[in-house]
N, C-alpha and C. Protein backbone atom coordinates (compact mmCIF):
# COMPACT_ATOMS: atom_id res chain seq x y z
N UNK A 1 141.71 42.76 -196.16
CA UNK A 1 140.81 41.67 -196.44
C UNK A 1 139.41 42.23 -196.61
N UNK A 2 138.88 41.85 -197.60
CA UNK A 2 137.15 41.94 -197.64
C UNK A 2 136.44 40.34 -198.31
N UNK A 3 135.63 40.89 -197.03
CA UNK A 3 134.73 39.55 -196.92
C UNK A 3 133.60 39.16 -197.53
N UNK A 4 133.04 38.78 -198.78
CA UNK A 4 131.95 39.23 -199.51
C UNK A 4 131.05 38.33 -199.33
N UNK A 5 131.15 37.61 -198.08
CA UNK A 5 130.31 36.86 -197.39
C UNK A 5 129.93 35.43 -198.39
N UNK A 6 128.43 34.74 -198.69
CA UNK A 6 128.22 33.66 -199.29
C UNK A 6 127.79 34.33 -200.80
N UNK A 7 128.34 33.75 -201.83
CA UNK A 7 127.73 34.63 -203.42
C UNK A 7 127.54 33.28 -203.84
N UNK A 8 126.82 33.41 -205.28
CA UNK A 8 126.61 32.80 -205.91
C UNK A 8 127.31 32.88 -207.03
N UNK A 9 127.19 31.41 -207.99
CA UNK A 9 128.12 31.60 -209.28
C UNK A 9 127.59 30.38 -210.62
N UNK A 10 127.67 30.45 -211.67
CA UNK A 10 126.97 29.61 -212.44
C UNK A 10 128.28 28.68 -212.67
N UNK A 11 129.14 29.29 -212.11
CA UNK A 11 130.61 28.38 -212.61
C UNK A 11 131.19 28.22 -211.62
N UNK A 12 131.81 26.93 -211.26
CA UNK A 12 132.57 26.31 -210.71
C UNK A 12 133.84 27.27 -209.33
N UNK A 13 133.91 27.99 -208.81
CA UNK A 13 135.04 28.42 -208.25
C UNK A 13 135.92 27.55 -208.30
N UNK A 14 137.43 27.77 -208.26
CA UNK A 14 138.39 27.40 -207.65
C UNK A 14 138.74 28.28 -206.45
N UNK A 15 139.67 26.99 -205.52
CA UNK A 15 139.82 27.55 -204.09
C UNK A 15 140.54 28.52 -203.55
N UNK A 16 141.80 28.57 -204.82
CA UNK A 16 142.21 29.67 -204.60
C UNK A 16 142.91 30.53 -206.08
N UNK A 17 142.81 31.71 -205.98
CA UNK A 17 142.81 32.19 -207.41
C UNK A 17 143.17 33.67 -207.31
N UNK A 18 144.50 33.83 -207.47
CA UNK A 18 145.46 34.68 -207.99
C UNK A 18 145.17 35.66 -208.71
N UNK A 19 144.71 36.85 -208.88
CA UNK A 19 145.42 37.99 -209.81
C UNK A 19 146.40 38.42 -209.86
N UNK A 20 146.16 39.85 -210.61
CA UNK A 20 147.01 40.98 -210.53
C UNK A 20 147.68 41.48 -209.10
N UNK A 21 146.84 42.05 -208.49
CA UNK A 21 146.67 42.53 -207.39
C UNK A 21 145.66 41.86 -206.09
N UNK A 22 145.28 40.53 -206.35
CA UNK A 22 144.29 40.39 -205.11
C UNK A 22 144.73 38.77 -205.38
N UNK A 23 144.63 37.97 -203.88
CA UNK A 23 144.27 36.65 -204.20
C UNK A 23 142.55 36.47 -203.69
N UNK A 24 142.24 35.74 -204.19
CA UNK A 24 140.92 35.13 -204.02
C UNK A 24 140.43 33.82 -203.30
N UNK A 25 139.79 33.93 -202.21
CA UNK A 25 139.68 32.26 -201.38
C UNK A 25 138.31 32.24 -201.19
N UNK A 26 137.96 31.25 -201.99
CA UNK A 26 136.36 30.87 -202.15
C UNK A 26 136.44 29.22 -200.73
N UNK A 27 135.48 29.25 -200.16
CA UNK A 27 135.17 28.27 -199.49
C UNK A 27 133.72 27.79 -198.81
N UNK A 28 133.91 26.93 -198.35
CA UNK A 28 132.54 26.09 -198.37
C UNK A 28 131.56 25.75 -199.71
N UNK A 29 132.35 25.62 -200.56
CA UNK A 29 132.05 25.29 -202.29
C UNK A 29 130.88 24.23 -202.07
N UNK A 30 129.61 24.79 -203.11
CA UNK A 30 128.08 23.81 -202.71
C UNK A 30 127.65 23.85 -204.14
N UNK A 31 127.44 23.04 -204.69
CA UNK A 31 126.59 23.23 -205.95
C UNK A 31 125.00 23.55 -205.64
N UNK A 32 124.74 24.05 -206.28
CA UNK A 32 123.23 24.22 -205.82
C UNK A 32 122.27 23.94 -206.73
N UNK A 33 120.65 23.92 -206.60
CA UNK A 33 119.78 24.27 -207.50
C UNK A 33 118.37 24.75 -206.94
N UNK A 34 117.94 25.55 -207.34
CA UNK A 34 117.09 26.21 -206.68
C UNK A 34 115.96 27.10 -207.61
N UNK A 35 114.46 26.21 -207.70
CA UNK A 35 113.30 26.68 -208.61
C UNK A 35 112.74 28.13 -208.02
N UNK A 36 112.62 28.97 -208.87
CA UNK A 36 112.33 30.06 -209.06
C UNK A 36 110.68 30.26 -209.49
N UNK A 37 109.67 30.12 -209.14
CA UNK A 37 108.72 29.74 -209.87
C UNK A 37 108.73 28.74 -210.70
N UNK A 38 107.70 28.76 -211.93
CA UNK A 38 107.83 27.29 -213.22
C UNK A 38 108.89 27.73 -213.76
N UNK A 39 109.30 28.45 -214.59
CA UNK A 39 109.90 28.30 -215.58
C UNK A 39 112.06 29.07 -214.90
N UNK A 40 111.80 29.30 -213.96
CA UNK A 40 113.16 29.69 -213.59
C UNK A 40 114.10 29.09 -212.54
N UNK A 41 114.83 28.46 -213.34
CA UNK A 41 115.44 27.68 -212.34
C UNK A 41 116.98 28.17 -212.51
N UNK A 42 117.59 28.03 -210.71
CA UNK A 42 118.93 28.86 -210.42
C UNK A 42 120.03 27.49 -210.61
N UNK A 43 120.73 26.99 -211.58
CA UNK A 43 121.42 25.80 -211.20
C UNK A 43 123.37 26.49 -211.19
N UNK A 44 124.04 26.29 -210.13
CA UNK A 44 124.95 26.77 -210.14
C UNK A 44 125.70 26.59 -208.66
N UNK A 45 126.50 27.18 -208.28
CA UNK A 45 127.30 27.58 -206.97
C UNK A 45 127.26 28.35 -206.23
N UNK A 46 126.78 28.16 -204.83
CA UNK A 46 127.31 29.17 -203.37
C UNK A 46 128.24 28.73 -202.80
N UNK A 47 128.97 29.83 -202.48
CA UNK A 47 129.97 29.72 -201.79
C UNK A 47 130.70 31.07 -200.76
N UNK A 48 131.64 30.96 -199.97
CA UNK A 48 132.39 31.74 -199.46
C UNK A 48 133.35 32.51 -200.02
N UNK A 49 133.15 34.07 -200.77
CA UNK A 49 134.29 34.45 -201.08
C UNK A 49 134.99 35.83 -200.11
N UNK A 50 136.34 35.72 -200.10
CA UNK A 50 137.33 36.62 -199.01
C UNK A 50 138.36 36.92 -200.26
N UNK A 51 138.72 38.30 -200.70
CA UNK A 51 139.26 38.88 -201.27
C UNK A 51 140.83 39.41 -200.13
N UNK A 52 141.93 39.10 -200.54
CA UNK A 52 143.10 39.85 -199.78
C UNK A 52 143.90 40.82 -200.56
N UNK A 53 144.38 41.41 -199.84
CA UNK A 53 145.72 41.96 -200.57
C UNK A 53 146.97 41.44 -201.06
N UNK A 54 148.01 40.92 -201.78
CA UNK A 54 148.61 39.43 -201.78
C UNK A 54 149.63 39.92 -200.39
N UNK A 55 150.03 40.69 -200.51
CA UNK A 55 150.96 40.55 -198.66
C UNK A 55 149.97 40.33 -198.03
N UNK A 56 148.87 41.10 -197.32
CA UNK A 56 148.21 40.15 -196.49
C UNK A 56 148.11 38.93 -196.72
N UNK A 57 147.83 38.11 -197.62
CA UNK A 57 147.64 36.96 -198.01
C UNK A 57 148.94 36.04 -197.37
N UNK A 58 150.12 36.54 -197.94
CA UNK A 58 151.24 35.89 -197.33
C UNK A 58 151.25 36.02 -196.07
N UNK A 59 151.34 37.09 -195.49
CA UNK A 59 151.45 37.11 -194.55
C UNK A 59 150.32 36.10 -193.71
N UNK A 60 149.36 35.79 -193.79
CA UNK A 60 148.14 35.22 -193.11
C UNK A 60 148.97 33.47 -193.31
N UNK A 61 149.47 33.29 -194.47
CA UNK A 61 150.48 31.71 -194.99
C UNK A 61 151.24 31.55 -193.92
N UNK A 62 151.89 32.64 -193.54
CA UNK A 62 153.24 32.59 -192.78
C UNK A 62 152.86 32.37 -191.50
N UNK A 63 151.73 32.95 -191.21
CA UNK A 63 151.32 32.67 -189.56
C UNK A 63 150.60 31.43 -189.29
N UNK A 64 149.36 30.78 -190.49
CA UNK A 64 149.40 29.51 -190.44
C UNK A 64 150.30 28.36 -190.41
N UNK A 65 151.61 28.63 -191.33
CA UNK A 65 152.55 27.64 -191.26
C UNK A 65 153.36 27.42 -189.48
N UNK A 66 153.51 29.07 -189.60
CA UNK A 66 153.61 29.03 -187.81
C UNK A 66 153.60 27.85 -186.55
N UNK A 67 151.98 28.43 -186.98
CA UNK A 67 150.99 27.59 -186.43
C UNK A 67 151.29 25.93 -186.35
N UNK A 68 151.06 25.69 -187.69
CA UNK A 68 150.87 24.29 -187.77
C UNK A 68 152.49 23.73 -187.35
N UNK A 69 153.05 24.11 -187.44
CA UNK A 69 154.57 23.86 -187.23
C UNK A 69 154.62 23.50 -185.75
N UNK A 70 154.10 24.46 -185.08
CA UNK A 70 154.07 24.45 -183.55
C UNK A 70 153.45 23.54 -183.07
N UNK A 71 152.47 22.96 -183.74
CA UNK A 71 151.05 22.01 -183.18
C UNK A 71 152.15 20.72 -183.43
N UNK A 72 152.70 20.85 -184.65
CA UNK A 72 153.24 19.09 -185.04
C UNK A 72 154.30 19.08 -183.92
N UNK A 73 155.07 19.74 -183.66
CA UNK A 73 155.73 19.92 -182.52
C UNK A 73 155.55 19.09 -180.92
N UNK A 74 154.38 20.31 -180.52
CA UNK A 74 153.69 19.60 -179.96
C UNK A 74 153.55 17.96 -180.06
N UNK A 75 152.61 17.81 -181.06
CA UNK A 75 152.29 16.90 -181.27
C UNK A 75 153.27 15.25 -180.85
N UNK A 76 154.56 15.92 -181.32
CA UNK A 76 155.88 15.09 -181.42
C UNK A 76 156.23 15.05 -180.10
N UNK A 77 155.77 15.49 -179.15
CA UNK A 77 156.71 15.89 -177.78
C UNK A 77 155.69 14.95 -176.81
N UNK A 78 154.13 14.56 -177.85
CA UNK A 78 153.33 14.31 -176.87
C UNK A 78 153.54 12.35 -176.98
N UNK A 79 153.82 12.35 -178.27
CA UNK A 79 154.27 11.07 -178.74
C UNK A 79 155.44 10.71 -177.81
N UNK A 80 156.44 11.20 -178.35
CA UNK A 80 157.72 11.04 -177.41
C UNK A 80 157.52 10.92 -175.72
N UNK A 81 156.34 11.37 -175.29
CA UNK A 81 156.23 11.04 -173.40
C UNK A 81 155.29 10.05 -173.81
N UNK A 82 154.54 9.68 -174.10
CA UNK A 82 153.49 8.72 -174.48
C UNK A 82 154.68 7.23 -175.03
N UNK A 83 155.40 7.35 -175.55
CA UNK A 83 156.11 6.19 -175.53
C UNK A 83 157.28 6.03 -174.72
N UNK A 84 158.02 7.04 -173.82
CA UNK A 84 158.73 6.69 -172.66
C UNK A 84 157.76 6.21 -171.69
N UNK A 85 156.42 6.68 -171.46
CA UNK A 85 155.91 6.21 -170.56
C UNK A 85 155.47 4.20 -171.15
N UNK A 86 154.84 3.98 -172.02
CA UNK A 86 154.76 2.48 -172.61
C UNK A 86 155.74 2.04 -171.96
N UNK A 87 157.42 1.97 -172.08
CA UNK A 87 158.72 1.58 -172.13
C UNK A 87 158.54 1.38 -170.11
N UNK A 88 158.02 1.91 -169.57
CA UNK A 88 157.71 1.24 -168.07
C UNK A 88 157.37 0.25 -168.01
């Protein structure tokens, strides 16, 4: 992973964006505009870009899905005592 911190862009990012060899995850997407003196003005996009390797990439998918899998889980188990207890 490399992190190329907040950049700028005159065009639009998308959030996530595929090559050859790298995926691309732009985030916290802001349009901006910003006067430069009189006559120069910056009108365009900052944002967050993180460059991966695409296995890292998957791999980082696989541990979020993990994740979220486990939480809904949770989640379901907390429902399920939360309505045996109502049923008192």
């Amino acid at each position: 992973m490399k992190d190329y911190g907040m950049v700028r862009s005159t065009v639009r990012p998308e959030p996530v964006k595929v090559d050859e060899f790298s995926v691309w995850k732009h985030s916290d997407i802001q349009e901006i505009t910003e006067n430069i003196g009189q006559e120069n003005e910056f009108v365009g996009w900052e944002y967050n870009m993180v460059q991966y390797d695409k296995n890292e990439f998957i791999k980082l998918q696989i541990s979020e899905s993990k994740q979220l899998s486990e939480q809904i889980t949770d989640a379901q188990l907390a429902l399920c005592e939360l309505s045996e207890n109502m049923e008192v």
